[in-house]
N, C-alpha and C. Protein backbone atom coordinates (compact mmCIF):
# COMPACT_ATOMS: atom_id res chain seq x y z
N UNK A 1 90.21 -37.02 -8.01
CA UNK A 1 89.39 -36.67 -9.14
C UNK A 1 89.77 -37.52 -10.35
N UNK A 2 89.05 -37.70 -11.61
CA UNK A 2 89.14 -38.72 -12.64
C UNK A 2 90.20 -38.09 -13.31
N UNK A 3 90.30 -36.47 -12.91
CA UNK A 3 91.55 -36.32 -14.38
C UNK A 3 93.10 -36.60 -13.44
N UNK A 4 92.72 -36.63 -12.07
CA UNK A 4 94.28 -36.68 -11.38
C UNK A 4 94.53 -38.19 -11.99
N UNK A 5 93.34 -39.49 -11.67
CA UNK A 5 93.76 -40.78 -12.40
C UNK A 5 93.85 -40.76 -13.63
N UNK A 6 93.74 -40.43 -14.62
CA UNK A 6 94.00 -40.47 -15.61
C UNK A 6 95.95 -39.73 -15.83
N UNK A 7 96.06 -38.87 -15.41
CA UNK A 7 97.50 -38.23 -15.29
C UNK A 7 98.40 -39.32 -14.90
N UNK A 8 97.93 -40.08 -13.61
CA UNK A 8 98.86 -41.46 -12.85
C UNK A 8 99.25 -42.67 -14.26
N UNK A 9 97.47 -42.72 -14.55
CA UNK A 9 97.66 -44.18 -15.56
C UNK A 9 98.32 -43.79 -16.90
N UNK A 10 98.82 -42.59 -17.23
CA UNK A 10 99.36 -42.39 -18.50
C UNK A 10 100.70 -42.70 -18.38
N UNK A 11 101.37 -42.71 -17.11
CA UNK A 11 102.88 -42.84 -16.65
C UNK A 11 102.97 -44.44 -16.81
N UNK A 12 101.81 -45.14 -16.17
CA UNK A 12 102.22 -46.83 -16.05
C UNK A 12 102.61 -47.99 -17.26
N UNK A 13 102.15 -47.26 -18.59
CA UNK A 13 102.75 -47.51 -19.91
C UNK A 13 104.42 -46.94 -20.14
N UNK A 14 105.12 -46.13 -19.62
CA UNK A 14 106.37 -46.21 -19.91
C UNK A 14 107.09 -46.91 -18.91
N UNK A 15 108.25 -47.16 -20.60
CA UNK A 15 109.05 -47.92 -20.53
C UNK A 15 110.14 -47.18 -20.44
N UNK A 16 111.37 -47.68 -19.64
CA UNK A 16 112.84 -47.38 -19.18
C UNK A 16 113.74 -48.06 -20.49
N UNK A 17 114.40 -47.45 -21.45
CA UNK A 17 115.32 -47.91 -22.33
C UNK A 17 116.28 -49.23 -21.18
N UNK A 18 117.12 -50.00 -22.17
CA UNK A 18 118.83 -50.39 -21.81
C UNK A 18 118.99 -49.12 -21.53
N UNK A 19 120.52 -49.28 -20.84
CA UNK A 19 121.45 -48.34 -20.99
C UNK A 19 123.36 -48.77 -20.61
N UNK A 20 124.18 -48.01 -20.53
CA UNK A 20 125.31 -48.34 -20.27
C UNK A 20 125.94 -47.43 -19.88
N UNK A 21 126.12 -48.12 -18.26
CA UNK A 21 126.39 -46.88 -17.40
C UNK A 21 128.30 -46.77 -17.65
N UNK A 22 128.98 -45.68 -18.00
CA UNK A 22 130.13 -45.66 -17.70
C UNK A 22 130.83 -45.15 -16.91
N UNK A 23 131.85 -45.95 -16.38
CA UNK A 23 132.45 -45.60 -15.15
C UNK A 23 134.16 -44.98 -15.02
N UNK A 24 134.55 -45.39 -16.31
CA UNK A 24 136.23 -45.22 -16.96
C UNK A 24 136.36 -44.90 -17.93
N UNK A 25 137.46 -44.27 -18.14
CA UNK A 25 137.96 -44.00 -19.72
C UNK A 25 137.40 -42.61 -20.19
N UNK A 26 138.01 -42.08 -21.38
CA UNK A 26 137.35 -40.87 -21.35
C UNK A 26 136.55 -40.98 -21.60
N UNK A 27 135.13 -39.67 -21.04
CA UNK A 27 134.02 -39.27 -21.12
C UNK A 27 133.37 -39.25 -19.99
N UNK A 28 134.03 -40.53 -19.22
CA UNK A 28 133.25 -40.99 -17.88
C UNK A 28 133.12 -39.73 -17.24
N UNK A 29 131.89 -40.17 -16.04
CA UNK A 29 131.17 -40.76 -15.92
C UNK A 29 130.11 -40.36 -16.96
N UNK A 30 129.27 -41.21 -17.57
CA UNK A 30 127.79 -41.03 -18.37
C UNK A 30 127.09 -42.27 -18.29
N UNK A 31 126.12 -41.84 -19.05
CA UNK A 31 125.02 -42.72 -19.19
C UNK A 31 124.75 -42.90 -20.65
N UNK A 32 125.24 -44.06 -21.63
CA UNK A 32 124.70 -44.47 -23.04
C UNK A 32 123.62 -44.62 -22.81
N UNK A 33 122.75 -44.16 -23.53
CA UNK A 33 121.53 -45.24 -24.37
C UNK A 33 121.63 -46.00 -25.60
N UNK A 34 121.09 -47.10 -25.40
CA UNK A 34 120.93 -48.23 -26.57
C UNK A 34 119.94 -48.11 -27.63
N UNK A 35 120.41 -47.97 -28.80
CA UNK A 35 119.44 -47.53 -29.91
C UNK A 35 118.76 -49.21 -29.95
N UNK A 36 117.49 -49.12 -30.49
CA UNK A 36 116.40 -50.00 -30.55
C UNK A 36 116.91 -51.11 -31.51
N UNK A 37 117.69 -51.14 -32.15
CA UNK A 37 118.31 -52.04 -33.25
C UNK A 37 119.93 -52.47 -32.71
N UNK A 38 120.46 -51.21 -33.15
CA UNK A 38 122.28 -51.80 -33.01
C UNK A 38 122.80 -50.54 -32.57
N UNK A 39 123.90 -50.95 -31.81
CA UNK A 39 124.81 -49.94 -31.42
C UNK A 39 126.04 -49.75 -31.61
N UNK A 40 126.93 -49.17 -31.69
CA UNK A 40 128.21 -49.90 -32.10
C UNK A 40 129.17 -48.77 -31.34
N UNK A 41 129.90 -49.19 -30.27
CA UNK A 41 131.18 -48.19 -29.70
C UNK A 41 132.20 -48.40 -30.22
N UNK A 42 133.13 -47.40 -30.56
CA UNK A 42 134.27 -47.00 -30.91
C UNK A 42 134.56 -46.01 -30.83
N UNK A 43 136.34 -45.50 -31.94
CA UNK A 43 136.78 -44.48 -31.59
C UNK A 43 136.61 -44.10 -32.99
N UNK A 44 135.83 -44.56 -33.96
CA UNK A 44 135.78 -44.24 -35.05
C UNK A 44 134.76 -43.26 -35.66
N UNK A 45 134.36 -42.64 -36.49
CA UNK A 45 133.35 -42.16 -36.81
C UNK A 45 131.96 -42.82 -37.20
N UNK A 46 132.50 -43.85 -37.36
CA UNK A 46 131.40 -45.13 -37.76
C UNK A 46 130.30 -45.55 -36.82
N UNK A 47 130.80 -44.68 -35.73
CA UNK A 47 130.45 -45.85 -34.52
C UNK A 47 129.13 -45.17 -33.89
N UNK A 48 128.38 -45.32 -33.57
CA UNK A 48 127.03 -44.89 -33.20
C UNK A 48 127.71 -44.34 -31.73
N UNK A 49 128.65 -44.58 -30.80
CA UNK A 49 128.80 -43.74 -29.83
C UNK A 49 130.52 -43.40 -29.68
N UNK A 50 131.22 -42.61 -29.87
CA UNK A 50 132.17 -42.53 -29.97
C UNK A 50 133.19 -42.57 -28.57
N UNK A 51 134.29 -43.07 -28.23
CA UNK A 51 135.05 -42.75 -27.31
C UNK A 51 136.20 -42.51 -27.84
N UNK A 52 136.91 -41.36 -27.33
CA UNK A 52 137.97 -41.25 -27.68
C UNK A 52 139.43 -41.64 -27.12
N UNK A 53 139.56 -43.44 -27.35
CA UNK A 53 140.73 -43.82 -27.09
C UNK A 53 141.50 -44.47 -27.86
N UNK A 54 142.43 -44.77 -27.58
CA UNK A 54 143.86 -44.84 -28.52
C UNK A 54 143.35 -47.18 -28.08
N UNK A 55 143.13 -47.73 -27.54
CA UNK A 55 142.91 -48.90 -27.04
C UNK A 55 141.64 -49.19 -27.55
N UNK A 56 140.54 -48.42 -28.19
CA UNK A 56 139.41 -49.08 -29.26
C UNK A 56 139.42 -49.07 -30.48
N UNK A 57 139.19 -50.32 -30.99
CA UNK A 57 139.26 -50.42 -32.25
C UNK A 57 137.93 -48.90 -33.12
N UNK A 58 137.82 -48.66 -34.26
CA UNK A 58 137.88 -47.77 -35.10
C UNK A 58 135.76 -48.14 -34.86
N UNK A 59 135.28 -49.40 -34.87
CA UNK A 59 134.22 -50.30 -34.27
C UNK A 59 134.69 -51.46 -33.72
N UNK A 60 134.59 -51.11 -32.24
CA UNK A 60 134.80 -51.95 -31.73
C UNK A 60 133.72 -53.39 -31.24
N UNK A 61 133.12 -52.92 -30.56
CA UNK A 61 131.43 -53.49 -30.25
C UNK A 61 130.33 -53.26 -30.54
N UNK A 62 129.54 -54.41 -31.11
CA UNK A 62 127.72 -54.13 -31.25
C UNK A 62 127.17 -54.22 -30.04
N UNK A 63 126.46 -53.77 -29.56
CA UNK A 63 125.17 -53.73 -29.09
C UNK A 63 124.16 -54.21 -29.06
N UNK A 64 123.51 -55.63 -29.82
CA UNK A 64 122.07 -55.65 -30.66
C UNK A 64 120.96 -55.85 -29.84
N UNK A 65 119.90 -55.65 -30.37
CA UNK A 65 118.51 -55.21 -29.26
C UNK A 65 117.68 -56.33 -29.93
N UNK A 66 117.21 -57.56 -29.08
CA UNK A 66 116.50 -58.21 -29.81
C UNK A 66 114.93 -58.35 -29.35
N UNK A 67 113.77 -57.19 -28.49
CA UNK A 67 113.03 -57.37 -27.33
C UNK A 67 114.12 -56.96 -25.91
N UNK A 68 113.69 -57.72 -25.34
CA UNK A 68 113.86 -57.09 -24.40
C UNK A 68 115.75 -57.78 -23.70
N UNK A 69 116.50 -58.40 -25.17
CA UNK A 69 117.27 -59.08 -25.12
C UNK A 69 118.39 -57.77 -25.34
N UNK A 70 119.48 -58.12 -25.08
CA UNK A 70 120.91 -57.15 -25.31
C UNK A 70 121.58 -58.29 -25.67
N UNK A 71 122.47 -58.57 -27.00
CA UNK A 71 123.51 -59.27 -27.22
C UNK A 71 124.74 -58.56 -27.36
N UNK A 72 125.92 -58.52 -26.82
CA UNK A 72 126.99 -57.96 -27.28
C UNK A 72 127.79 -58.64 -28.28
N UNK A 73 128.63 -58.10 -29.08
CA UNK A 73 129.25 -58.44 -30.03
C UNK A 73 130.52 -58.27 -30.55
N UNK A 74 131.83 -59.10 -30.49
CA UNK A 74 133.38 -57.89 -30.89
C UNK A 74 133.27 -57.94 -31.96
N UNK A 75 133.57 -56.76 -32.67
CA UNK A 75 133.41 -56.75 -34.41
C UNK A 75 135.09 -57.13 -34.88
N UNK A 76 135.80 -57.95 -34.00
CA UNK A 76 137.12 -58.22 -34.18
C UNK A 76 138.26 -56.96 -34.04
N UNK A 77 137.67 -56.75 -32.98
CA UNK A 77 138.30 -55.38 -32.08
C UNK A 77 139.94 -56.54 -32.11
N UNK A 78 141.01 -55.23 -31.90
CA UNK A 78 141.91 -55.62 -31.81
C UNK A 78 142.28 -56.11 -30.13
N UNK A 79 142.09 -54.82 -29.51
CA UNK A 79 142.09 -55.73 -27.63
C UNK A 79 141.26 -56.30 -27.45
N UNK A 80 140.26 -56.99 -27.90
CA UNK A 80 139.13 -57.71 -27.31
C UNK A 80 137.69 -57.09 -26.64
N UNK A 81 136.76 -57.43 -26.19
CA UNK A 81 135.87 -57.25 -25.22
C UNK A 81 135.55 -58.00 -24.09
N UNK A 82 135.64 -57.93 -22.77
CA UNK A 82 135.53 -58.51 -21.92
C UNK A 82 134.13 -58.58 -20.80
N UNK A 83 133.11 -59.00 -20.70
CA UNK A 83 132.44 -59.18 -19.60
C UNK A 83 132.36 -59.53 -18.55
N UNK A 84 132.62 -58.76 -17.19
CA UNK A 84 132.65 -59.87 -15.95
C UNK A 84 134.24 -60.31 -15.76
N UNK A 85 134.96 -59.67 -16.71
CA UNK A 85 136.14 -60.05 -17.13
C UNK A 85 136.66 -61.13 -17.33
N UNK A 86 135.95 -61.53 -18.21
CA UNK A 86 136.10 -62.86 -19.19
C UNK A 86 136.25 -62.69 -20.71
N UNK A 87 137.48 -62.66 -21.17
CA UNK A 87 136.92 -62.31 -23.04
C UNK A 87 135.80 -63.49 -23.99
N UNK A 88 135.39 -62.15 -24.55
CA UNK A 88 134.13 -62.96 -25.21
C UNK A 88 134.01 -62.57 -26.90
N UNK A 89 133.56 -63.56 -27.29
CA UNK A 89 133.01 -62.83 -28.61
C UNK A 89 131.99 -62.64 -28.84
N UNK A 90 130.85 -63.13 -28.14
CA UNK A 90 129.41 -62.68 -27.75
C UNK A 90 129.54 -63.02 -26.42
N UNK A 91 127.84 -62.11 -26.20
CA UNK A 91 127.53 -62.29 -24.77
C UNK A 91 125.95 -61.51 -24.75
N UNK A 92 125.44 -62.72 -23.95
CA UNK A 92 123.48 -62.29 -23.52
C UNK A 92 123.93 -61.42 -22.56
N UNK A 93 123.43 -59.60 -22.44
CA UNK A 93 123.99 -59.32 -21.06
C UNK A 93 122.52 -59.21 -20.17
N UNK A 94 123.36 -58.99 -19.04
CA UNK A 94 122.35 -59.11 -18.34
C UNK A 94 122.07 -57.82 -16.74
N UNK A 95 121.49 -57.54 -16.20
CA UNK A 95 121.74 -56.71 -15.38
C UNK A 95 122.76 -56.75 -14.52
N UNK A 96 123.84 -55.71 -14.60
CA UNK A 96 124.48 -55.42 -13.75
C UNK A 96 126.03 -56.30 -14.18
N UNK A 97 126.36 -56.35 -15.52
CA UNK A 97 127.24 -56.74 -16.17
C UNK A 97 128.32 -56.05 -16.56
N UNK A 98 129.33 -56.38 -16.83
CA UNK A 98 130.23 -54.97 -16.85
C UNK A 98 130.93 -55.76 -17.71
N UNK A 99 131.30 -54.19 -18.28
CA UNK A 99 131.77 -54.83 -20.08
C UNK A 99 133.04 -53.47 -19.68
N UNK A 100 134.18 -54.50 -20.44
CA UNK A 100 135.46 -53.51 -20.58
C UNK A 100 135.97 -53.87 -22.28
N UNK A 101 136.22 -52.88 -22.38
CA UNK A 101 136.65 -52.47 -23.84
C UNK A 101 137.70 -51.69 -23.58
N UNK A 102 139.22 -51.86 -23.95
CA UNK A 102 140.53 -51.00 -23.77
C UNK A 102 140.31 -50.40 -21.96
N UNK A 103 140.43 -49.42 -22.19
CA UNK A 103 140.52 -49.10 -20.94
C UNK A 103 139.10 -48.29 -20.76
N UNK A 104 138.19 -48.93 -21.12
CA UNK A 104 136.72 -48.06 -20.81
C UNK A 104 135.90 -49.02 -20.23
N UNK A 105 135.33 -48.58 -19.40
CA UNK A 105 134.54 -49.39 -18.18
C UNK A 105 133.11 -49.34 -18.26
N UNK A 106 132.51 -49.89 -18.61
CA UNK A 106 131.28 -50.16 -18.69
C UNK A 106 129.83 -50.67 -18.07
N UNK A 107 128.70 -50.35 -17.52
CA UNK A 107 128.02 -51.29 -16.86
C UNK A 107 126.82 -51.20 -17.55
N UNK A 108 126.07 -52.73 -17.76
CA UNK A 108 124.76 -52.59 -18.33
C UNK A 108 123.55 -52.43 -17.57
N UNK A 109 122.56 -51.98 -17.94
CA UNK A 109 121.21 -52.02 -16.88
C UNK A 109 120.39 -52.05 -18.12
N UNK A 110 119.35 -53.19 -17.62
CA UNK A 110 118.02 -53.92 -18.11
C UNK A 110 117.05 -52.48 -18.28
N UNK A 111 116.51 -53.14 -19.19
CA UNK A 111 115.46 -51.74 -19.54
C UNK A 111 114.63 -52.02 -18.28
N UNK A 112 113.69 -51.14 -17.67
CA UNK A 112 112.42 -51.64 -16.76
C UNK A 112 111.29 -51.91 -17.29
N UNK A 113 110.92 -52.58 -16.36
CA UNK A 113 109.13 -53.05 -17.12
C UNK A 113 108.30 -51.93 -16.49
């Protein structure tokens, strides 16, 4: 019937956020979402998602959303940020990337089309 298609085609316009799946550290396991602009993890109050460890800086990492882009960012975290486990001071991420910060484990996933 026209209203069952109409119910189908209202679903084929959404969109699946980023996200950041975590796998370590306290809180784990969850699922972040990425705010549409910036994100920023730490253990600070500052920080748009908080973790509570003694090994993240106060802001540790951005997040930034540029389209359908994710840049990461160390805001001069004291342990560093690592991708893929490589330290970085930026990084384009990309699906299925894994970002460590102190002892918190991280994985990214691409928004869906």
């Amino acid at each position: 019937m026209a209203g069952d298609v109409s119910i189908v085609d209202s679903h084929r316009g959404v969109r699946k956020e980023p996200v950041l799946e975590q796998l370590r550290g306290p809180g784990s396991p969850r699922r972040l979402a990425l705010l549409p602009s910036e994100t920023v993890i730490g253990r600070g109050t500052q920080s748009t998602i908080q973790i509570e460890s003694a090994l993240l800086s106060r802001r540790h990492v951005a997040l930034r959303r540029n389209g359908p882009d994710v840049t990461l960012v160390d805001l001069d975290s004291q342990n560093g940020v690592y991708v893929n486990g490589v330290r970085v001071h930026s990084a384009l991420l990309h699906e299925g990337d894994t970002v460590q910060v102190g002892d918190v484990v991280l994985v990214f996933h691409e928004a869906a089309q």
